[in-house]
N, C-alpha and C. Protein backbone atom coordinates (compact mmCIF):
# COMPACT_ATOMS: atom_id res chain seq x y z
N UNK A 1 0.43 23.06 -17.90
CA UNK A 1 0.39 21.78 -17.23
C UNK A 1 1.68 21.56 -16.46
N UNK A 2 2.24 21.98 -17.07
CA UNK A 2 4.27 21.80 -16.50
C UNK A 2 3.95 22.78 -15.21
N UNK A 3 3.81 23.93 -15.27
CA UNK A 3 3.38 24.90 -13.88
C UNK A 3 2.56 23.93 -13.08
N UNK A 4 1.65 23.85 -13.11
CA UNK A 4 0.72 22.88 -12.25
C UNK A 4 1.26 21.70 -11.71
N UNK A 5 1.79 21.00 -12.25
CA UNK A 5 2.41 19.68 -11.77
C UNK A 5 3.42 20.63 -11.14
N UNK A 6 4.03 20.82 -11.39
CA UNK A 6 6.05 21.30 -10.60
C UNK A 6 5.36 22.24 -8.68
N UNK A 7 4.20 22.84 -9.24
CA UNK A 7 3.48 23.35 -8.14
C UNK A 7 3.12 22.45 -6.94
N UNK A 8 2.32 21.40 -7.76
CA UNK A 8 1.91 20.64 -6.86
C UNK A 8 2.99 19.83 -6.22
N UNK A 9 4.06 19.77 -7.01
CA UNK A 9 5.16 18.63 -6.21
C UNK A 9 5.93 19.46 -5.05
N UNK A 10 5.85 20.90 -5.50
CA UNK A 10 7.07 22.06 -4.44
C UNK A 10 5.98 21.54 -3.08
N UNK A 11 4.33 21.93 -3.33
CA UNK A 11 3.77 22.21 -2.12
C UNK A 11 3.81 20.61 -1.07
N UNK A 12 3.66 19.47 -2.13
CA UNK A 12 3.75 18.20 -1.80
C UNK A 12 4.97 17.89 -0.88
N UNK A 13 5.98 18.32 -1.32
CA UNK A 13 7.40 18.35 -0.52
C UNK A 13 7.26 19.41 1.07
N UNK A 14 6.63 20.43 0.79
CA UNK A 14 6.80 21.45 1.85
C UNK A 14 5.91 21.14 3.04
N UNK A 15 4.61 20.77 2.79
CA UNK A 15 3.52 20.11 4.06
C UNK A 15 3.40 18.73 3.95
N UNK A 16 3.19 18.40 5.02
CA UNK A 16 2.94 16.78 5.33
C UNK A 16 1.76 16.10 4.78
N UNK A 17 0.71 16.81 4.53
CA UNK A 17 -0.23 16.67 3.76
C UNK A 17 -0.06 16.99 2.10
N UNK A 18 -0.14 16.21 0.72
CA UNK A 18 -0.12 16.94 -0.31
C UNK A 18 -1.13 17.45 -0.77
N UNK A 19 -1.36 18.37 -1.23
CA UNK A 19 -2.31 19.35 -2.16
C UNK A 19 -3.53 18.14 -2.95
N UNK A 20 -4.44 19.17 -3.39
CA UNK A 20 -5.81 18.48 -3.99
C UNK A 20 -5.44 19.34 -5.44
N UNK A 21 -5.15 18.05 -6.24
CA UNK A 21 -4.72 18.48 -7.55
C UNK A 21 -5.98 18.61 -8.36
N UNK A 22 -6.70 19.30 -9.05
CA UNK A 22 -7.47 19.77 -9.93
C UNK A 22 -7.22 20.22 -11.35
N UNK A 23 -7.60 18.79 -12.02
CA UNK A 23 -7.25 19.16 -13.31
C UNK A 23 -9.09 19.53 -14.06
N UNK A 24 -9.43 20.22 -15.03
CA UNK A 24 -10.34 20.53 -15.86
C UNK A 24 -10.18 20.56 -16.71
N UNK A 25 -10.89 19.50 -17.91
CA UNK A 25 -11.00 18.79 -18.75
C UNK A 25 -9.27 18.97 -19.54
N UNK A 26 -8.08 18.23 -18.62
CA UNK A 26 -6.98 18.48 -19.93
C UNK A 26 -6.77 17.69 -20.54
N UNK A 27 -7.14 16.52 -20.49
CA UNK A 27 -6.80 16.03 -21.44
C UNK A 27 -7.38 15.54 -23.29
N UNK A 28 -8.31 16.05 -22.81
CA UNK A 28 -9.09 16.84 -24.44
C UNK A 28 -7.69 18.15 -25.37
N UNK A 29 -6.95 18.61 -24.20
CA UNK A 29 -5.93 19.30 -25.15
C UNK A 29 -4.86 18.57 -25.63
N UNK A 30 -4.36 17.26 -24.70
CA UNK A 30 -3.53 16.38 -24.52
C UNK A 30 -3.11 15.16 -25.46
N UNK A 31 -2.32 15.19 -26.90
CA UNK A 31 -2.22 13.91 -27.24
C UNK A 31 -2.10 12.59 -26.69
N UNK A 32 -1.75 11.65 -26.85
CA UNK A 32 -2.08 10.29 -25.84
C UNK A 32 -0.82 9.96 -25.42
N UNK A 33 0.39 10.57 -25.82
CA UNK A 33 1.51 10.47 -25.30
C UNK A 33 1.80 11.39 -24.27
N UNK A 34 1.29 12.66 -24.25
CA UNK A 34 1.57 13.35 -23.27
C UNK A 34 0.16 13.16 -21.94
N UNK A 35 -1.00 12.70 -22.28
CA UNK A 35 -2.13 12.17 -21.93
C UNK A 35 -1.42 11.24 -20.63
N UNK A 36 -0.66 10.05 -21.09
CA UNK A 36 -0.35 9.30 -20.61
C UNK A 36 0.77 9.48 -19.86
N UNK A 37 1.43 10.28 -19.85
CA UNK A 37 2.75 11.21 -18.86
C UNK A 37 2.27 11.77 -17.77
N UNK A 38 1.14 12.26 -17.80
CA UNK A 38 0.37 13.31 -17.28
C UNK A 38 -0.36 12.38 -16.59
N UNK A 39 -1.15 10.89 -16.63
CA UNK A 39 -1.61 9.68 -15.50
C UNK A 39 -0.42 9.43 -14.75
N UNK A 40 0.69 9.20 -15.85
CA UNK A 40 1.78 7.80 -14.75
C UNK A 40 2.02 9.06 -13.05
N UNK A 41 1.78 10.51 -13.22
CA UNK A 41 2.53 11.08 -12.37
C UNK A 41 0.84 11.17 -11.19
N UNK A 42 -0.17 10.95 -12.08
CA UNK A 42 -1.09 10.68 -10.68
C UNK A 42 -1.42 9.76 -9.19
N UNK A 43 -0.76 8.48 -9.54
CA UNK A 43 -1.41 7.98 -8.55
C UNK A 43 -0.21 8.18 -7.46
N UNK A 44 -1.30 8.58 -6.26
CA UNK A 44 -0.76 8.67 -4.94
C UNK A 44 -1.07 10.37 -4.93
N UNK A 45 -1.94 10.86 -5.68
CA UNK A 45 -2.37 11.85 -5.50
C UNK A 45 -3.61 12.22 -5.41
N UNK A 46 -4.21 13.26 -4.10
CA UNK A 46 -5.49 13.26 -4.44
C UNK A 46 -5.80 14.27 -5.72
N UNK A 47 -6.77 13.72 -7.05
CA UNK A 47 -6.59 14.59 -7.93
C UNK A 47 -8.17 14.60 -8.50
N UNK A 48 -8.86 15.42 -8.80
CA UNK A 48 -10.03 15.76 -9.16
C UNK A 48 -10.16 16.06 -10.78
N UNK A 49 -10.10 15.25 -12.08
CA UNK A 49 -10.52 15.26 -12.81
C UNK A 49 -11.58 15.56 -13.70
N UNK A 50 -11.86 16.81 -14.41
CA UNK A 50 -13.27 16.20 -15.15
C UNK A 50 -13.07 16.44 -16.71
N UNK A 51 -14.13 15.54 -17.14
CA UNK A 51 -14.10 15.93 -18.58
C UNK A 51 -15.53 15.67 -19.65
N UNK A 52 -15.31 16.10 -20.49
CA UNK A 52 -16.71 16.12 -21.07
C UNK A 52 -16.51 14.92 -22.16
N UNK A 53 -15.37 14.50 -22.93
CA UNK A 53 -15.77 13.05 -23.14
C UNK A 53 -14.81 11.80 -22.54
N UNK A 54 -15.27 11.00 -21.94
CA UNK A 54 -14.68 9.81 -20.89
C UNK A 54 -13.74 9.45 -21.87
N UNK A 55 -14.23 9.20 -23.32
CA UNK A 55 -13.45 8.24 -24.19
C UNK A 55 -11.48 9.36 -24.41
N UNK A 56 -11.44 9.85 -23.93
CA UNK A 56 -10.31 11.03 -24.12
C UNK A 56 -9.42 11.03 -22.37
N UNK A 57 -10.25 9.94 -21.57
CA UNK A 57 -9.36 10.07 -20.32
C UNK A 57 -8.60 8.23 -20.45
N UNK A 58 -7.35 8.32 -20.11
CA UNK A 58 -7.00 7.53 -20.16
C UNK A 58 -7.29 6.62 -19.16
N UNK A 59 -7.06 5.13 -18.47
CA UNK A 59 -7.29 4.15 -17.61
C UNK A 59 -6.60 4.60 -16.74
N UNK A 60 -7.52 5.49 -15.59
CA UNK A 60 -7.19 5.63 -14.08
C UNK A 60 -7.75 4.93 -13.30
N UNK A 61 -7.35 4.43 -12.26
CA UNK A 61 -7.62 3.40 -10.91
C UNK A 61 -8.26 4.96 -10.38
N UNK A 62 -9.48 4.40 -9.58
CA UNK A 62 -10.56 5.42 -8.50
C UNK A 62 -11.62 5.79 -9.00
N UNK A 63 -12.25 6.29 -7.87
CA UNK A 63 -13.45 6.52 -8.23
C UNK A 63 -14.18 7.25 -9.02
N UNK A 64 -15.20 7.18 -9.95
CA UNK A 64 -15.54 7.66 -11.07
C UNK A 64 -17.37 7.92 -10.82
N UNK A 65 -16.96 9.65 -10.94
CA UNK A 65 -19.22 9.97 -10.69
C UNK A 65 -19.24 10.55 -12.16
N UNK A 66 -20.15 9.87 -12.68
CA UNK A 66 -20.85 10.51 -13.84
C UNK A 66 -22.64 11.22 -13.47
N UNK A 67 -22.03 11.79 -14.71
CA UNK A 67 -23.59 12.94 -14.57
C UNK A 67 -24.07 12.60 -16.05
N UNK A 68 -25.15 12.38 -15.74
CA UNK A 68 -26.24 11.90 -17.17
C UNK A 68 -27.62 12.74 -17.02
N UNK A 69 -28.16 13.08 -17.74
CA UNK A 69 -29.42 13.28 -18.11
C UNK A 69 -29.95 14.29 -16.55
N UNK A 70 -29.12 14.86 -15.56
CA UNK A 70 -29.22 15.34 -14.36
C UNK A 70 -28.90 14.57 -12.86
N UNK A 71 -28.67 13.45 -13.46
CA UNK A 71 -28.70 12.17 -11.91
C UNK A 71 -27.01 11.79 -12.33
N UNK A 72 -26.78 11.24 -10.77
CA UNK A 72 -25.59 10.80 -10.37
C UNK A 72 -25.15 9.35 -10.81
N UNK A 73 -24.26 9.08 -10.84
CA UNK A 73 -23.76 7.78 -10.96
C UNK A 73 -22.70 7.38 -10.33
N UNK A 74 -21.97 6.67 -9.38
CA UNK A 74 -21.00 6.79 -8.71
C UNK A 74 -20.34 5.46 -9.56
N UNK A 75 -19.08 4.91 -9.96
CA UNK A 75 -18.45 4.25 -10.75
C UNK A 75 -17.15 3.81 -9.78
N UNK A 76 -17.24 2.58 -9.28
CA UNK A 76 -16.00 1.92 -8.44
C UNK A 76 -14.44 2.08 -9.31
């Protein structure tokens, strides 16, 4: 996770545009202290999240698609 973030900030600094951060499912590995280290450094990033249980992502601002039973859900 430390690689990934420090990555994304070198490339963030180097182009005018920053990077499309892609995390997959970490924070299921993540206690809620490091869980929560790992949000405060998201916003103002575009970052693509997923996870298999919601109750394990902490309170992020944006948009939220769930997948149920095969159908979409888009979540303000």
């Amino acid at each position: 996770m430390a690689l990934r973030l420090a990555t994304f900030d070198l490339l963030a600094d180097r182009f005018d545009d920053p990077p499309v951060l892609i995390l997959d499912d970490v924070f299921s590995e993540l206690d809620s202290t490091r869980a929560e280290a790992v949000a405060e450094r998201l916003p103002g990033a575009q970052a693509f999240l997923t996870t298999a249980r919601l109750e394990e992502v902490v309170d992020l601002a944006g948009t939220r698609w769930a997948l149920s039973e095969g159908g979409m859900v888009v979540e303000q």
